[in-house]
C-alpha atoms as a PDB file:
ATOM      1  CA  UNK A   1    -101.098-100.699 -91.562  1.00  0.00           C
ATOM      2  CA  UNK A   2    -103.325-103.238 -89.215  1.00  0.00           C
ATOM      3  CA  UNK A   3    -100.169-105.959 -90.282  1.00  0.00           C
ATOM      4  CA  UNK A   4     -97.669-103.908 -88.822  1.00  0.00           C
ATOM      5  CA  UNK A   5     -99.618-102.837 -85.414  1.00  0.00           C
ATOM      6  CA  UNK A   6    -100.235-106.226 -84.640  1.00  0.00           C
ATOM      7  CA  UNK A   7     -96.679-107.122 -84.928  1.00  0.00           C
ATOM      8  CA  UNK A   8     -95.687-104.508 -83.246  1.00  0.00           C
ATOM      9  CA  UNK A   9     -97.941-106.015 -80.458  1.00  0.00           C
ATOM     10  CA  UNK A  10     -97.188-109.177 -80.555  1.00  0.00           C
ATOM     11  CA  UNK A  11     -93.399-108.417 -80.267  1.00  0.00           C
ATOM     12  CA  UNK A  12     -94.457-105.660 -77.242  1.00  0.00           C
ATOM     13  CA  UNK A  13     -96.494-108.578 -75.701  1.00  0.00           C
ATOM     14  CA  UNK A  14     -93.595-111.382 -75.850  1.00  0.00           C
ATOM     15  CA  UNK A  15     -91.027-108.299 -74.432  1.00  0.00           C
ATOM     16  CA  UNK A  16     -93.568-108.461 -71.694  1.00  0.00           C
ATOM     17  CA  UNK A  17     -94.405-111.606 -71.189  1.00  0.00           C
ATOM     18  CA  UNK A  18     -90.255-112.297 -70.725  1.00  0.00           C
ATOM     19  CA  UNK A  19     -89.788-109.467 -68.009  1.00  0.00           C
ATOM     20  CA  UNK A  20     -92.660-110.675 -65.876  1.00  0.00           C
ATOM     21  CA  UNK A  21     -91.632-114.411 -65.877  1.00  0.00           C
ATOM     22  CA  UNK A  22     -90.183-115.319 -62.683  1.00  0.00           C
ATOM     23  CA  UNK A  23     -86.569-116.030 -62.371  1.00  0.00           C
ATOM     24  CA  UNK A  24     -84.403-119.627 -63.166  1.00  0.00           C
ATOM     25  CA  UNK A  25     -83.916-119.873 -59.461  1.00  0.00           C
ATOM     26  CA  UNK A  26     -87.409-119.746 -58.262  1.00  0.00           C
ATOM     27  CA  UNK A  27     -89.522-122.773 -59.492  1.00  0.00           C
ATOM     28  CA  UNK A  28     -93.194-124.158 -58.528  1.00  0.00           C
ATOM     29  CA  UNK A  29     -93.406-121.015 -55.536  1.00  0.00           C
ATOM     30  CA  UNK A  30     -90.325-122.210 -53.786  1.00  0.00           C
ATOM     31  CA  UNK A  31     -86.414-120.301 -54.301  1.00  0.00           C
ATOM     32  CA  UNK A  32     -82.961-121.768 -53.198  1.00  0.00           C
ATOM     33  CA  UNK A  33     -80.335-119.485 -51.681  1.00  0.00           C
ATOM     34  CA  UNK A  34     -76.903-119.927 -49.957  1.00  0.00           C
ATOM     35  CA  UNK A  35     -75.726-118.880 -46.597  1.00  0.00           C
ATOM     36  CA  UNK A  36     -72.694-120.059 -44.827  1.00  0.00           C
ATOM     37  CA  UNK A  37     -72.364-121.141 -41.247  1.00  0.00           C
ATOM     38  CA  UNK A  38     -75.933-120.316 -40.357  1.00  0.00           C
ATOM     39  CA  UNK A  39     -75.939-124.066 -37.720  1.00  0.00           C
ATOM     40  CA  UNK A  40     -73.254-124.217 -35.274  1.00  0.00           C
ATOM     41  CA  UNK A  41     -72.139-127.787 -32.836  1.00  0.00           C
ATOM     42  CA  UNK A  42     -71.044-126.445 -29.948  1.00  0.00           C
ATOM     43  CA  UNK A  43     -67.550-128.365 -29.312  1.00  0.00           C
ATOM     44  CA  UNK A  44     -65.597-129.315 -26.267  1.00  0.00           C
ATOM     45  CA  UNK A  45     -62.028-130.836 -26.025  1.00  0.00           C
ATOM     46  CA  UNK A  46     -63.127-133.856 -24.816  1.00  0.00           C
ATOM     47  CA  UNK A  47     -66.249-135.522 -24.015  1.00  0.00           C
ATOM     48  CA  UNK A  48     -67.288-137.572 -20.470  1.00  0.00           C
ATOM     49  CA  UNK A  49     -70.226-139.191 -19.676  1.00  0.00           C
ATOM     50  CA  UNK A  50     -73.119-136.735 -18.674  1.00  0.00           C
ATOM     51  CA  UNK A  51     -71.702-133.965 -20.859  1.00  0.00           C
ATOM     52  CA  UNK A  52     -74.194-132.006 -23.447  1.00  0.00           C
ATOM     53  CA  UNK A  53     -73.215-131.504 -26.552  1.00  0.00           C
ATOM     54  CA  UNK A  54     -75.126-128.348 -27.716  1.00  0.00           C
ATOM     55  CA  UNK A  55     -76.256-127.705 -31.227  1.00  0.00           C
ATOM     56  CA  UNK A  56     -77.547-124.130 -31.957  1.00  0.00           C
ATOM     57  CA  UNK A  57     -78.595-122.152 -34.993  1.00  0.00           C
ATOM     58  CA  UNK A  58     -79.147-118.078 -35.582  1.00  0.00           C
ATOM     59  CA  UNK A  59     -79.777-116.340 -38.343  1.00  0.00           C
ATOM     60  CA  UNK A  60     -80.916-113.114 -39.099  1.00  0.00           C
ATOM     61  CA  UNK A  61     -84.134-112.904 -41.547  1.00  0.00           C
ATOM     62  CA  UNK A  62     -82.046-110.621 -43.471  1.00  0.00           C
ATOM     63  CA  UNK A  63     -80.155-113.009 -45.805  1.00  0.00           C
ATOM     64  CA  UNK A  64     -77.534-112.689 -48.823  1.00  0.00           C
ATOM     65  CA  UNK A  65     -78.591-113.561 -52.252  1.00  0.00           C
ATOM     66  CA  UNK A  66     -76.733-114.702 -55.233  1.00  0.00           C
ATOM     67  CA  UNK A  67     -76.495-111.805 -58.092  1.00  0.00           C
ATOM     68  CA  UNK A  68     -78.803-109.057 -55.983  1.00  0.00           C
ATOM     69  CA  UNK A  69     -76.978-106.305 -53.662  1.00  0.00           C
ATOM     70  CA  UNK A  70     -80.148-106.113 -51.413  1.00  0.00           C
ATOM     71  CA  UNK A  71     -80.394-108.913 -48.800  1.00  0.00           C
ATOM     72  CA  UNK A  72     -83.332-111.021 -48.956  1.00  0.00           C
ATOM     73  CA  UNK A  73     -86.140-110.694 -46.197  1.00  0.00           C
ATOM     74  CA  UNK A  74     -86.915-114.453 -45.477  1.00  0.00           C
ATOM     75  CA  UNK A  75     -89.239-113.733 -43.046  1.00  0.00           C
ATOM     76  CA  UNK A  76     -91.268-111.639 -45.429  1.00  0.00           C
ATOM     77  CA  UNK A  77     -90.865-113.502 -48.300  1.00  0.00           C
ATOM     78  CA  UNK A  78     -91.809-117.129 -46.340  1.00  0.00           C
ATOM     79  CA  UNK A  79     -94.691-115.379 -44.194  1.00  0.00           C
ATOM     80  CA  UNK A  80     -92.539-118.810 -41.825  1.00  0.00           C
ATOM     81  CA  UNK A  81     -92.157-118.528 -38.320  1.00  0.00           C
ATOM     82  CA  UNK A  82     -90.607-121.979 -38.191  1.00  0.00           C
ATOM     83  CA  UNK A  83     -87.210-122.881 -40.380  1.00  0.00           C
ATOM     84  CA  UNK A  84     -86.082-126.264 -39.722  1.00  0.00           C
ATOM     85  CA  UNK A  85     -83.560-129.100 -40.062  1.00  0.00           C
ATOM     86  CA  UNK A  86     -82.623-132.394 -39.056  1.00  0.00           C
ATOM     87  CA  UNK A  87     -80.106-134.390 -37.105  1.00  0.00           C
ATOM     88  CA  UNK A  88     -79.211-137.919 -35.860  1.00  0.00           C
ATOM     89  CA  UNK A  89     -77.086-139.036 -33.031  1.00  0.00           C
ATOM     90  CA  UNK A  90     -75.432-142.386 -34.232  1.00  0.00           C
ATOM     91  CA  UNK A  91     -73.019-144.859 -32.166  1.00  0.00           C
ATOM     92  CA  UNK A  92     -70.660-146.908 -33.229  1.00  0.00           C
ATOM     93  CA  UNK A  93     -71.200-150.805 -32.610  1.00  0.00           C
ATOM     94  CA  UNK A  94     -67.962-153.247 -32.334  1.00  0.00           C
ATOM     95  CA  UNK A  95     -68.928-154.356 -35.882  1.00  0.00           C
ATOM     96  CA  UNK A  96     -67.554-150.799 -37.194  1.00  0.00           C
ATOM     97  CA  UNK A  97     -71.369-150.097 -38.288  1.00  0.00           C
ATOM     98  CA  UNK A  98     -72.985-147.122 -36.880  1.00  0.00           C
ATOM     99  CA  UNK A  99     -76.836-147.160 -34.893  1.00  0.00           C
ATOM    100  CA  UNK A 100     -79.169-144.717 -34.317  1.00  0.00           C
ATOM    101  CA  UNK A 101     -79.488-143.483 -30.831  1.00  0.00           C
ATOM    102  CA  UNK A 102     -82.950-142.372 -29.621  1.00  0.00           C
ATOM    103  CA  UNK A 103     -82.426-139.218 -28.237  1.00  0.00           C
ATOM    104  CA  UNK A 104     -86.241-138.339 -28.151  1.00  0.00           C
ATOM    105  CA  UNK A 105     -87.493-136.691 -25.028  1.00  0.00           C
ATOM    106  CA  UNK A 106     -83.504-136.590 -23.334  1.00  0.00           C
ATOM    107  CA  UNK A 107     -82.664-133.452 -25.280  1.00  0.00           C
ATOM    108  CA  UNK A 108     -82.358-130.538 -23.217  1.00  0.00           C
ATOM    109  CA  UNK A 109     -84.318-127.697 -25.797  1.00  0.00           C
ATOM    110  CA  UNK A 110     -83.082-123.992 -24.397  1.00  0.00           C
ATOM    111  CA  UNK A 111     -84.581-121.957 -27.512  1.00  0.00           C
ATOM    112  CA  UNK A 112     -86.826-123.093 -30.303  1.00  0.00           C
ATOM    113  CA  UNK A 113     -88.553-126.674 -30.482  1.00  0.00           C
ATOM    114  CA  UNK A 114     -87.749-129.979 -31.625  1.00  0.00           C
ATOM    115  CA  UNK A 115     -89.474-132.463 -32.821  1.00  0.00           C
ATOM    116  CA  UNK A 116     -87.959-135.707 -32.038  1.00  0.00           C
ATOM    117  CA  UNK A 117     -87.698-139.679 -32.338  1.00  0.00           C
ATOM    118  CA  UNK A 118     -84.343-141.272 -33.564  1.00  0.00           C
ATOM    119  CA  UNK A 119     -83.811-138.309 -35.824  1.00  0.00           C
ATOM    120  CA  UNK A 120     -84.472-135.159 -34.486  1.00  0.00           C
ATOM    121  CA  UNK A 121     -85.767-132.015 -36.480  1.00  0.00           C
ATOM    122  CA  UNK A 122     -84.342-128.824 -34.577  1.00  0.00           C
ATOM    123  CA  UNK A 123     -87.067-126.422 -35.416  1.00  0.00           C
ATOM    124  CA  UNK A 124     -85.993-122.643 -35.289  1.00  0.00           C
ATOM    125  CA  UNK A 125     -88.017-120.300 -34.202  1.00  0.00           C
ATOM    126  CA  UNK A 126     -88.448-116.414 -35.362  1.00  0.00           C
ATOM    127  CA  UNK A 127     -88.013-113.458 -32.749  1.00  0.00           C
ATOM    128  CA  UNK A 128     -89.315-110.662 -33.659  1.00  0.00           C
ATOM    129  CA  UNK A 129     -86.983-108.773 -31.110  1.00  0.00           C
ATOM    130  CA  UNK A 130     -84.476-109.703 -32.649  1.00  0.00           C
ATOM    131  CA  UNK A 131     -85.245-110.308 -36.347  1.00  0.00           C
ATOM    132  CA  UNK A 132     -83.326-113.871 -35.835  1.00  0.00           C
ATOM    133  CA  UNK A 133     -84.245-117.517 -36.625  1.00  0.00           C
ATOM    134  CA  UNK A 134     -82.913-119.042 -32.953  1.00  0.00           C
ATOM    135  CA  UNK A 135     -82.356-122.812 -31.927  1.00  0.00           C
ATOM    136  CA  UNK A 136     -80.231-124.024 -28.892  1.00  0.00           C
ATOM    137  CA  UNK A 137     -80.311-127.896 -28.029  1.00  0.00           C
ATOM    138  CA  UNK A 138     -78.119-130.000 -26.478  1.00  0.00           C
ATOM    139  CA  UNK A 139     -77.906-134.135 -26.328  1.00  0.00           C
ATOM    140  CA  UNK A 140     -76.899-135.790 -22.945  1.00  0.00           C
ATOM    141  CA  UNK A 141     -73.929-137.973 -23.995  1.00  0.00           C
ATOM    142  CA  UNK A 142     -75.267-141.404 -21.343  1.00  0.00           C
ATOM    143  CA  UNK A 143     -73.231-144.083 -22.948  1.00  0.00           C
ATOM    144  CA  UNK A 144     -69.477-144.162 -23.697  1.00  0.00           C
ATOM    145  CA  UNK A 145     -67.853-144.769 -26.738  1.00  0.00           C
ATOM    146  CA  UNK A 146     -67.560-143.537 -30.405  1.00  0.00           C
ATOM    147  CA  UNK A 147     -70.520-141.820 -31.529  1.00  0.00           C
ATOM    148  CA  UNK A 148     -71.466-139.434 -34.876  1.00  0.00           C
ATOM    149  CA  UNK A 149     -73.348-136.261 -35.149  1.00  0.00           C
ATOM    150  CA  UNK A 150     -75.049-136.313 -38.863  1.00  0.00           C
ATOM    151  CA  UNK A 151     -76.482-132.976 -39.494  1.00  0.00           C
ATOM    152  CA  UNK A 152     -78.431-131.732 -42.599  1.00  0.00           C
ATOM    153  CA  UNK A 153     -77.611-128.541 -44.506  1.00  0.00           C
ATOM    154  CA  UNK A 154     -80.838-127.682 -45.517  1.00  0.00           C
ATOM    155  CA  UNK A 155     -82.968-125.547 -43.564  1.00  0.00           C
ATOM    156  CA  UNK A 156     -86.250-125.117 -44.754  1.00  0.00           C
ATOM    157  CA  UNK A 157     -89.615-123.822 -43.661  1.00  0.00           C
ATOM    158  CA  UNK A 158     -92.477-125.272 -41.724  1.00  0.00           C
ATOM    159  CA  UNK A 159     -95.088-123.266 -41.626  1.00  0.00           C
ATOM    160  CA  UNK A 160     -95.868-122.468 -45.289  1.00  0.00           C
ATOM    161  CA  UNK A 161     -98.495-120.883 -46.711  1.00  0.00           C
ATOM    162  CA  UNK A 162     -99.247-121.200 -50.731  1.00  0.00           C
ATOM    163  CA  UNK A 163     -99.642-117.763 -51.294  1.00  0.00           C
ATOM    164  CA  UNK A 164     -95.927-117.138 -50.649  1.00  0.00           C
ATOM    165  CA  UNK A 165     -92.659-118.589 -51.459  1.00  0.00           C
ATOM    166  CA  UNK A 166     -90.837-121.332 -49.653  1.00  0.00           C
ATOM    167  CA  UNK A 167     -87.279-120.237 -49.443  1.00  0.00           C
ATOM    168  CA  UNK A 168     -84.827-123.342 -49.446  1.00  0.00           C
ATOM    169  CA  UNK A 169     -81.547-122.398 -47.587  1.00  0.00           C
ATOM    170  CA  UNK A 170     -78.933-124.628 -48.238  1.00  0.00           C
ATOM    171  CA  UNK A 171     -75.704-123.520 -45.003  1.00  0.00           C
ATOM    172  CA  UNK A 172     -72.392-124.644 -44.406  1.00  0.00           C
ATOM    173  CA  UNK A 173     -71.411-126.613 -40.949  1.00  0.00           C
ATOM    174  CA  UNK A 174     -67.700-125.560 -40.344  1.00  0.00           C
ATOM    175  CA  UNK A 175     -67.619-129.032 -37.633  1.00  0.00           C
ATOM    176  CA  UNK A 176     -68.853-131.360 -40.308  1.00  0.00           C
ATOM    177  CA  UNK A 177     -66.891-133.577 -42.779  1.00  0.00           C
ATOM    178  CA  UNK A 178     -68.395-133.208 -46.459  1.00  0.00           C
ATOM    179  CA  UNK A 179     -71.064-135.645 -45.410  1.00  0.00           C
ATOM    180  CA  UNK A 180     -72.363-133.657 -42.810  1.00  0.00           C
ATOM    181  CA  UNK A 181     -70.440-135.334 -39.709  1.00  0.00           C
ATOM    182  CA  UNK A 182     -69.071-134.782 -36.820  1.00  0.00           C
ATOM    183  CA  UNK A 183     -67.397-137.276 -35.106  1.00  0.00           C
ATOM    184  CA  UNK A 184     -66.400-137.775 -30.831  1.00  0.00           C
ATOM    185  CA  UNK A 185     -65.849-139.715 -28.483  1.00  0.00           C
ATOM    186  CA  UNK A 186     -67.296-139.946 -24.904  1.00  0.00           C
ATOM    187  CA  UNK A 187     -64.956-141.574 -21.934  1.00  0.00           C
END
């Protein structure tokens, strides 16, 4: 009788054990999720010197997640007032090879913060108003020429705290080529 209590234990105890585990997708307290279009270039026609070309990101806290019907609270999860990415402003020399412009303390920052030296990290902030991530930037174009716009796709969080997860988001840029550029050029 004790032989078949304990397996039925032990066979109650790996049941469980397997329910409580955390998910595939959430690894070492941090979880990847997909969202498209969440950081937008602002375009013109045409570019001349003096021009801003604005960069700008909002996103509600509330996002989709892959194989759950209830949207994901990022801001609840993350305990992150701060989601971040990066971005470089690049020229194009004579040679056909492409340089880092230093932006740094040029960019014009209208919501959110940056963080800034040749590549830039446009830092989101949360309002609580609104229940949005928000970022609006834009880069003085003061040279002519043909120039690149590399943005990452990754926005992830700054202010984490190890008691909660750190929730990777991983966007689309609909003004981006498949390695995350966007190319002008300023007369």
């Amino acid at each position: 009788m004790k032989t078949i209590y304990k397996s039925i234990f032990g066979i109650l105890s790996i049941a469980l054990f397997l329910n409580c585990s955390e998910p595939d997708d959430i690894y070492m307290g941090s979880k990847d999720i997909k969202a498209s279009n969440l950081i937008h270039i602002e375009t013109l026609p045409s570019y001349k010197l003096n021009d801003l070309i604005y960069i700008n990101s909002s996103f509600s806290r509330y996002l989709p997640e892959e194989g759950y019907d209830d949207l994901l609270d990022i801001y609840k999860t993350t305990k992150s007032n701060e989601y971040s990415f990066e971005f470089l402003l690049e020229k194009k020399s004579a040679y056909d090879t492409w340089t880092p412009i230093n932006i740094g303390n040029k960019i014009v920052v209208n919501i959110g913060k940056l963080y800034s030296s040749n590549a830039s990290i446009g830092v989101c902030l949360f309002n609580p108003e609104t229940n949005r991530y928000e970022f609006r930037a834009g880069i003085p174009l003061l040279e002519t020429g043909e120039f690149r716009l590399r943005i990452s796709s990754n926005l992830y969080p700054l202010d984490t705290n190890s008691s909660y997860i750190s929730v990777y988001i991983y966007t689309t840029i609909s003004q981006v080529d498949n390695q995350g550029n966007y190319y002008f050029t300023v007369n």
